[in-house]
PDB file of N, CA and C in Angstrom:
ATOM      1  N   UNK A   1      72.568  49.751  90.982  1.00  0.00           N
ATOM      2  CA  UNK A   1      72.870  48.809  89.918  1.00  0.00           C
ATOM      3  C   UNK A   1      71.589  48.190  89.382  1.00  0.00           C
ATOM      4  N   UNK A   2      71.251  47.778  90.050  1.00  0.00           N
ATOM      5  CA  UNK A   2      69.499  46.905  89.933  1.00  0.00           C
ATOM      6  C   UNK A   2      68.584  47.981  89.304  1.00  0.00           C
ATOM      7  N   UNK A   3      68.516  49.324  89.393  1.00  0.00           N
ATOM      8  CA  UNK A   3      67.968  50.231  88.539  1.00  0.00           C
ATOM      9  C   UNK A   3      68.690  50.650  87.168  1.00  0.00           C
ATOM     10  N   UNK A   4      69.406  50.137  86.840  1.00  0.00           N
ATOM     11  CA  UNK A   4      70.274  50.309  85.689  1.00  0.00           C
ATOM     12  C   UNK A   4      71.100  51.632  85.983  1.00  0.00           C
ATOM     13  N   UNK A   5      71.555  52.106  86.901  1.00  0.00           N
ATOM     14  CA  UNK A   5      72.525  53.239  87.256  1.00  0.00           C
ATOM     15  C   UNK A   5      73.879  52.786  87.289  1.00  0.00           C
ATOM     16  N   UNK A   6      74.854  53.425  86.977  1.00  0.00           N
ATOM     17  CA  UNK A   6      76.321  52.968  87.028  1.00  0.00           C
ATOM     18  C   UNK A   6      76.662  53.688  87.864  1.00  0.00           C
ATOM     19  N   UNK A   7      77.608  53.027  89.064  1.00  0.00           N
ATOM     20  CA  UNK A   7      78.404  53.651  89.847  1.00  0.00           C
ATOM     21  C   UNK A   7      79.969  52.746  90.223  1.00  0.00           C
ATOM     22  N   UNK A   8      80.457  54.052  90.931  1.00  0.00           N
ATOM     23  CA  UNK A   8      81.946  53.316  90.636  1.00  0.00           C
ATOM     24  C   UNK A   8      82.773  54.168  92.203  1.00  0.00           C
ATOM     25  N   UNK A   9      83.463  53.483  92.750  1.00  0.00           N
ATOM     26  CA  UNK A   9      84.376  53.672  94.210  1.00  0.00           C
ATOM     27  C   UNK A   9      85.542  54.184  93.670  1.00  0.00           C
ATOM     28  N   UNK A  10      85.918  55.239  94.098  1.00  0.00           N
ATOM     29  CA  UNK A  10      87.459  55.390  93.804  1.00  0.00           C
ATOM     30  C   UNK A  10      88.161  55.781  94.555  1.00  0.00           C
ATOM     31  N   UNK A  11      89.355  55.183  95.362  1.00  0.00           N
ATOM     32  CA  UNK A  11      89.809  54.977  96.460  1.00  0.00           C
ATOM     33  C   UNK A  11      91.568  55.581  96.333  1.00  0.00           C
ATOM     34  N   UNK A  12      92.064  56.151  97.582  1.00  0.00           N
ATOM     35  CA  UNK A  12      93.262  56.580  97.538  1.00  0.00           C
ATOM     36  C   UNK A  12      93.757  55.047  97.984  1.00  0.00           C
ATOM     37  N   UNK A  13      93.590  55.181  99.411  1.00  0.00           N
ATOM     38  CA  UNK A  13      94.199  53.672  99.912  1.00  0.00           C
ATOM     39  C   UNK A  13      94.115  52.277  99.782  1.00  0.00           C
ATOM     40  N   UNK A  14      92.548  52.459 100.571  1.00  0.00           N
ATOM     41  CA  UNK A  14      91.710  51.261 100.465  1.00  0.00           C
ATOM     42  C   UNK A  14      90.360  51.441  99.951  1.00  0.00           C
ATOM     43  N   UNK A  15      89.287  50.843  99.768  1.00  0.00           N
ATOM     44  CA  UNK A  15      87.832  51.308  99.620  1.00  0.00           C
ATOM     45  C   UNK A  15      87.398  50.738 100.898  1.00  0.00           C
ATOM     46  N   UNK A  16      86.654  51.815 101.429  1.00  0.00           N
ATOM     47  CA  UNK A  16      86.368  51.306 102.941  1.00  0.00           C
ATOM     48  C   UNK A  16      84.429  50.751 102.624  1.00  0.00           C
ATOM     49  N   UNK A  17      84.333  51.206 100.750  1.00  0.00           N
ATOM     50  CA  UNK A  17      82.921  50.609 101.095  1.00  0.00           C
ATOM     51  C   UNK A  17      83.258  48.873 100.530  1.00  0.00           C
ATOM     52  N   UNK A  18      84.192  48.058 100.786  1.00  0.00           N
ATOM     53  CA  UNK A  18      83.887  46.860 100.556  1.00  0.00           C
ATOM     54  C   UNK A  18      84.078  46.543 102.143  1.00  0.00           C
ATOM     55  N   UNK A  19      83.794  47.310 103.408  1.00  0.00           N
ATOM     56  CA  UNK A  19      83.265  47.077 104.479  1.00  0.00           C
ATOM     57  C   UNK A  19      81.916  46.377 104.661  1.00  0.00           C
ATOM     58  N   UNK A  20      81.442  46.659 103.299  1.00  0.00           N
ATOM     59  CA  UNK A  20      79.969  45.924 102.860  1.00  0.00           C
ATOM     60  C   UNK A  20      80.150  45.494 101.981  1.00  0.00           C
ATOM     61  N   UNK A  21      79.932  43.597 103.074  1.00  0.00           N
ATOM     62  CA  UNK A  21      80.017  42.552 102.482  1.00  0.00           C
ATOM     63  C   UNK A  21      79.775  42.058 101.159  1.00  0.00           C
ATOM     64  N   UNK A  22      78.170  42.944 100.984  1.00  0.00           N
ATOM     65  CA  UNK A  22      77.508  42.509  99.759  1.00  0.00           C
ATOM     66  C   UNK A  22      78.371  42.885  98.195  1.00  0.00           C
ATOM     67  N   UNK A  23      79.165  44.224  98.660  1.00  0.00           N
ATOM     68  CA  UNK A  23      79.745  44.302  97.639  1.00  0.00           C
ATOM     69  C   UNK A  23      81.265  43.507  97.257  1.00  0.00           C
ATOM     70  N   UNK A  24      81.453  43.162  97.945  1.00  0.00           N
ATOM     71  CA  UNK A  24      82.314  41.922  97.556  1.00  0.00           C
ATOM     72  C   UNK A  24      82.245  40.851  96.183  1.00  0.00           C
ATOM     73  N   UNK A  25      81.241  41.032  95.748  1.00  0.00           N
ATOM     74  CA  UNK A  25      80.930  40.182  95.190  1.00  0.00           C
ATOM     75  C   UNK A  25      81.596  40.176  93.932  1.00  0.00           C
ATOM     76  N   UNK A  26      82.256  39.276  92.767  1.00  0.00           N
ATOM     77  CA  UNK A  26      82.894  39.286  91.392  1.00  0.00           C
ATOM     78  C   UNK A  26      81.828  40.504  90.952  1.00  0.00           C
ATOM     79  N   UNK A  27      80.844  40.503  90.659  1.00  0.00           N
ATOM     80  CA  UNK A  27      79.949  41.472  89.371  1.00  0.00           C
ATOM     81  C   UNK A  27      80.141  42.780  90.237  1.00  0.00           C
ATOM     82  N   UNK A  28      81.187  43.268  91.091  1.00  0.00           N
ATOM     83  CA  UNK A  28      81.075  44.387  91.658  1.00  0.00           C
ATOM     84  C   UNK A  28      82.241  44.857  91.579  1.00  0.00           C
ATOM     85  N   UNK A  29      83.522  43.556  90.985  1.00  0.00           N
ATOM     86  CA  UNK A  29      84.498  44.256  91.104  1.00  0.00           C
ATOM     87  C   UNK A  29      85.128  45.450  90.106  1.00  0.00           C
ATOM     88  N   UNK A  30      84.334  45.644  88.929  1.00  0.00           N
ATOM     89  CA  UNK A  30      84.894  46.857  87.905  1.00  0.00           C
ATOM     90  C   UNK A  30      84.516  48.301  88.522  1.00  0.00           C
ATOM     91  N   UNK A  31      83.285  47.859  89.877  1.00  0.00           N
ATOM     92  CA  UNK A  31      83.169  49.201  90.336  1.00  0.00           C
ATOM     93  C   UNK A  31      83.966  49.946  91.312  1.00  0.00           C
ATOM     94  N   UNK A  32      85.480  49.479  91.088  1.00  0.00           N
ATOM     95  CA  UNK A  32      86.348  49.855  92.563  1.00  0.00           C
ATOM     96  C   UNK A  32      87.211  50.064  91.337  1.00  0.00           C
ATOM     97  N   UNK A  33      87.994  51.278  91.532  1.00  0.00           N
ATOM     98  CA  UNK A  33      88.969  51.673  91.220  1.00  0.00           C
ATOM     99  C   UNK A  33      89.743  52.838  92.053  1.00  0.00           C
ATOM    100  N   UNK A  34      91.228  52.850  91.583  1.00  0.00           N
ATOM    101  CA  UNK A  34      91.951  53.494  92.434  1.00  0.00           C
ATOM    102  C   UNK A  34      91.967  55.160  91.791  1.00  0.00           C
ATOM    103  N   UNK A  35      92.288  56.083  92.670  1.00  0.00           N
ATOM    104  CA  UNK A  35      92.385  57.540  92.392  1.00  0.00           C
ATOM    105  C   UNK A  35      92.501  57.590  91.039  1.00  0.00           C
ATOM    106  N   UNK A  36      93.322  57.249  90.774  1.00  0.00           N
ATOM    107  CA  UNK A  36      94.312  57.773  89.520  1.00  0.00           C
ATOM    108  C   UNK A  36      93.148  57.112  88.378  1.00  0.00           C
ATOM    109  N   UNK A  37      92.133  56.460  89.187  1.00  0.00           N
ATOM    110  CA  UNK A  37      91.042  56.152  87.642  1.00  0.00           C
ATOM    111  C   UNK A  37      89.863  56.994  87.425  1.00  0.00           C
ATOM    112  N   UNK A  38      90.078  57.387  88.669  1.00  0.00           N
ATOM    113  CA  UNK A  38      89.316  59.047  88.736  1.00  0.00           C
ATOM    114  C   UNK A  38      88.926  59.895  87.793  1.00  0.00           C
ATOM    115  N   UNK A  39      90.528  60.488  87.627  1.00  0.00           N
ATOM    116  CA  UNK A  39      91.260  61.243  86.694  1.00  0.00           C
ATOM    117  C   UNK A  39      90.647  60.817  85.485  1.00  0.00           C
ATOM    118  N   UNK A  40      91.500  59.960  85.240  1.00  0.00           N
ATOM    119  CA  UNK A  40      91.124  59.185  83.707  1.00  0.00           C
ATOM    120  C   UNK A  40      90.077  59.022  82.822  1.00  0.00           C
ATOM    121  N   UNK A  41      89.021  58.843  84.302  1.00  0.00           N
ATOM    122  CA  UNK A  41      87.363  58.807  83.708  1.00  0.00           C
ATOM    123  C   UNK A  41      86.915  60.048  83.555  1.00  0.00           C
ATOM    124  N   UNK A  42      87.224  61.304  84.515  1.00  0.00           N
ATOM    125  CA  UNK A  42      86.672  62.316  84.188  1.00  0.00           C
ATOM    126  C   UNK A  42      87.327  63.148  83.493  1.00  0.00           C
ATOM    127  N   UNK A  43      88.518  63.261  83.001  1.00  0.00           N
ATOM    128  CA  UNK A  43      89.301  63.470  81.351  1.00  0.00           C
ATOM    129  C   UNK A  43      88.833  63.003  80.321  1.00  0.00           C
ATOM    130  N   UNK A  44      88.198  61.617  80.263  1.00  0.00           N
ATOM    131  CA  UNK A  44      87.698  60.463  79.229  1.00  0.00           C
ATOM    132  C   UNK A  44      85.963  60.989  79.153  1.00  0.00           C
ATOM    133  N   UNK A  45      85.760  61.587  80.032  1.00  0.00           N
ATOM    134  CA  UNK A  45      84.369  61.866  79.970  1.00  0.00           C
ATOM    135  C   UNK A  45      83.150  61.009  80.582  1.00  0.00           C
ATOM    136  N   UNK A  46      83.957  59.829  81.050  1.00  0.00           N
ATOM    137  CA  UNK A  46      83.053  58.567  81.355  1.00  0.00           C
ATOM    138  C   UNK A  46      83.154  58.068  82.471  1.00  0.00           C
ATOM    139  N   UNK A  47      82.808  59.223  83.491  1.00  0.00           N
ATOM    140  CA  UNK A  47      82.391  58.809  85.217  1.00  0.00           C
ATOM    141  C   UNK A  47      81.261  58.435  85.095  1.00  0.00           C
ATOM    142  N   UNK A  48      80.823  57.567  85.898  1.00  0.00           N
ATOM    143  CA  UNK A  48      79.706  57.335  85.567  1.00  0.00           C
ATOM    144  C   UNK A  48      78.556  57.636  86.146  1.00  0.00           C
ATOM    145  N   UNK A  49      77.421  57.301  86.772  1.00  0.00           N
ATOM    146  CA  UNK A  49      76.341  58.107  87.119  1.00  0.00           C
ATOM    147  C   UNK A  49      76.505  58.534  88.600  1.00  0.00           C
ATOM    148  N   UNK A  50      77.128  57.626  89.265  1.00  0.00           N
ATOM    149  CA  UNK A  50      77.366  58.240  90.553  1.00  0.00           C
ATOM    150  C   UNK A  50      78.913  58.304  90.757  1.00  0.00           C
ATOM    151  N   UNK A  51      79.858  58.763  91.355  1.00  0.00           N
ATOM    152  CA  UNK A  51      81.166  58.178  91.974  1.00  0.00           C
ATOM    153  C   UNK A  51      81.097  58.912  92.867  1.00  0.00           C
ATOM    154  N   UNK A  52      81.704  58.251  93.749  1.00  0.00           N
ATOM    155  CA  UNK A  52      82.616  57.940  95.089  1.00  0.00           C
ATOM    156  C   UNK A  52      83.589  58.059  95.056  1.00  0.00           C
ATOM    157  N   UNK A  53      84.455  59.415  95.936  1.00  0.00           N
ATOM    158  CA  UNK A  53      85.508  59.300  96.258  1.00  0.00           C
ATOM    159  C   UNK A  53      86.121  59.660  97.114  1.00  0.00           C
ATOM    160  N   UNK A  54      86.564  58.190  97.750  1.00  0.00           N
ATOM    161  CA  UNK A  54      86.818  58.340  99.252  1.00  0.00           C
ATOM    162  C   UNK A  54      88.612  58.763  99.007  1.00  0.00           C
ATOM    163  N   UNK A  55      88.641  59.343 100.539  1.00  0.00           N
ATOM    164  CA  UNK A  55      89.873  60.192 101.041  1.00  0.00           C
ATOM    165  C   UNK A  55      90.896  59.105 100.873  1.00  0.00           C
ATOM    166  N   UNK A  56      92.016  59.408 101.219  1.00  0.00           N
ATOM    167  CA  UNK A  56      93.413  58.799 102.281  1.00  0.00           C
ATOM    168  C   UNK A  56      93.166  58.786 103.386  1.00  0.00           C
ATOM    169  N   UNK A  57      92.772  57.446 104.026  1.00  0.00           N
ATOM    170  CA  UNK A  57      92.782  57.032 105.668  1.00  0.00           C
ATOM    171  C   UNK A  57      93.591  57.122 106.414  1.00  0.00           C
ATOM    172  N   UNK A  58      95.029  56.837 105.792  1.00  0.00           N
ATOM    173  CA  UNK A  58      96.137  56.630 106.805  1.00  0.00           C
ATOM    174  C   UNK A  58      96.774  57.405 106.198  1.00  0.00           C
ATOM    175  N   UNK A  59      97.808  58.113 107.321  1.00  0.00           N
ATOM    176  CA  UNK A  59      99.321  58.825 107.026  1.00  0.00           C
ATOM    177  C   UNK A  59     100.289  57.499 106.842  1.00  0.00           C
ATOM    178  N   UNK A  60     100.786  57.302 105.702  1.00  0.00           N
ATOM    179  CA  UNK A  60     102.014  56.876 105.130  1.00  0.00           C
ATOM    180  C   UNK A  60     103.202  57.550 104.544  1.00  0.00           C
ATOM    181  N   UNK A  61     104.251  57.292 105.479  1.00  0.00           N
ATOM    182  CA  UNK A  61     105.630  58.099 104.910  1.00  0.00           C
ATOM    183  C   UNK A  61     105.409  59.725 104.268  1.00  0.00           C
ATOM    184  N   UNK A  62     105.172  60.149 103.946  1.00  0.00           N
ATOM    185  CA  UNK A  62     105.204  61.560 103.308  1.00  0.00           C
ATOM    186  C   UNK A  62     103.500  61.894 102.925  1.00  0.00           C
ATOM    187  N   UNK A  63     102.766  60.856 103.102  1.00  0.00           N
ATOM    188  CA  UNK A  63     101.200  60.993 102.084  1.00  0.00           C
ATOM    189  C   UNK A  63     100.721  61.069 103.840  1.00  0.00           C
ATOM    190  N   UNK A  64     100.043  61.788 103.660  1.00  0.00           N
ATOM    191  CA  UNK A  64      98.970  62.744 104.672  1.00  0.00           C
ATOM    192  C   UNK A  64      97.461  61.850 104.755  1.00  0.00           C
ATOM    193  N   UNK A  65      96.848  61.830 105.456  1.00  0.00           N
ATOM    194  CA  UNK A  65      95.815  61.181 105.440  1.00  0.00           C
ATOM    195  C   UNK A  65      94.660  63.005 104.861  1.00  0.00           C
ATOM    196  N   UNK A  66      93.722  62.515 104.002  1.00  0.00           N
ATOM    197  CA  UNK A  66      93.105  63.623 103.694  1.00  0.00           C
ATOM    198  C   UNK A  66      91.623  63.368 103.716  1.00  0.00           C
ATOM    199  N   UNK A  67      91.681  62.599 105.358  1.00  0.00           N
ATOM    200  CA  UNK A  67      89.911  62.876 105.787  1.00  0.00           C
ATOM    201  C   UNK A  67      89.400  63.707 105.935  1.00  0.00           C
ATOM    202  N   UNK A  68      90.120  64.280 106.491  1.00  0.00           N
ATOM    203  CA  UNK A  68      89.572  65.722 107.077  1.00  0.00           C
ATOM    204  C   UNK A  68      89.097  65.425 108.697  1.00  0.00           C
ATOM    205  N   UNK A  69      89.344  64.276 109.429  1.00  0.00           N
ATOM    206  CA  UNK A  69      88.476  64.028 110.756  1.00  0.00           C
ATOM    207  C   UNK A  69      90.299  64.203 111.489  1.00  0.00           C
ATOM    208  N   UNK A  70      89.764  64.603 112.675  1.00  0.00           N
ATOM    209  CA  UNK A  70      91.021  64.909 113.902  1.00  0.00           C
ATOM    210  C   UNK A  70      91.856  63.358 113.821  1.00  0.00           C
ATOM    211  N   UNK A  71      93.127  63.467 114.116  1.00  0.00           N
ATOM    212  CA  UNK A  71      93.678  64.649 114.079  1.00  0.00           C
ATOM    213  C   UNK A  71      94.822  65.002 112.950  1.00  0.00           C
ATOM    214  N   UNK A  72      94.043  64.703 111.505  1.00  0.00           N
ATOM    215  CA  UNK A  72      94.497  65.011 110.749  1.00  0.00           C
ATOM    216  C   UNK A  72      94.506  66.158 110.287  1.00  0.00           C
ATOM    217  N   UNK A  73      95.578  66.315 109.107  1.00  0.00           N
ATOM    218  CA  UNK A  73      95.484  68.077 108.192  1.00  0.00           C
ATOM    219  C   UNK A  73      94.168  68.433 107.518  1.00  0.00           C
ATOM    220  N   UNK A  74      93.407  69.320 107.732  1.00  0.00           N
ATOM    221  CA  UNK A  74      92.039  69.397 106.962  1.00  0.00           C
ATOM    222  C   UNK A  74      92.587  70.295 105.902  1.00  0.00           C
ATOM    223  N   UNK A  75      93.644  70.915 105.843  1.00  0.00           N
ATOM    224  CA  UNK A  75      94.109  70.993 104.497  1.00  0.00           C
ATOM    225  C   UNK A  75      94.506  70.046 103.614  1.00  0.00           C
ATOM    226  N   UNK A  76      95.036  68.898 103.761  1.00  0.00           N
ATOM    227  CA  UNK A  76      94.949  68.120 103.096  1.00  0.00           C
ATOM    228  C   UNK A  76      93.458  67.118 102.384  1.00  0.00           C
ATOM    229  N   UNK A  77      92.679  68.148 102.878  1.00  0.00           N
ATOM    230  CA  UNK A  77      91.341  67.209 102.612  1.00  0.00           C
ATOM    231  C   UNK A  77      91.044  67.223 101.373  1.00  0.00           C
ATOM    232  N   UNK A  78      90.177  66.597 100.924  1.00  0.00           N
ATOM    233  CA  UNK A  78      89.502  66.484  99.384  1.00  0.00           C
ATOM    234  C   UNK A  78      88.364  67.111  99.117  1.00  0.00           C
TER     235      UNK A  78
END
């Protein structure tokens, strides 16, 4: 950010990078978005210089966790 680079989190479940604190912060929150903004941005053309996109952590009801780490489906991975 501080180098003028845009980057952006895009998360199935949770974002496990607001594990870091620092990004917590209000001026950080347009850089978290969910899957489905993924899509949108890279249809729209406007991902931005870096993204991130983290898996499904947890198995919920029918949704598979798609880490890929034991002892989940590594077919379901991303």
């Amino acid at each position: 950010t501080e180098a003028g680079y845009t980057w952006k989190d895009y998360f199935t479940d949770f974002p496990s990078a607001l594990f870091l604190s620092r990004l917590r912060e209000p001026w950080y929150w347009d850089c978290f978005s969910d899957i489905a903004g993924f899509y949108e941005d890279a249809a729209a053309g406007t991902l931005p210089t870096y993204s991130f996109v983290e898996p499904r952590w947890l198995t919920f009801y029918d949704w598979g966790a798609s880490d890929q780490h034991p002892p989940h489906d590594v077919k379901l991975g991303m």
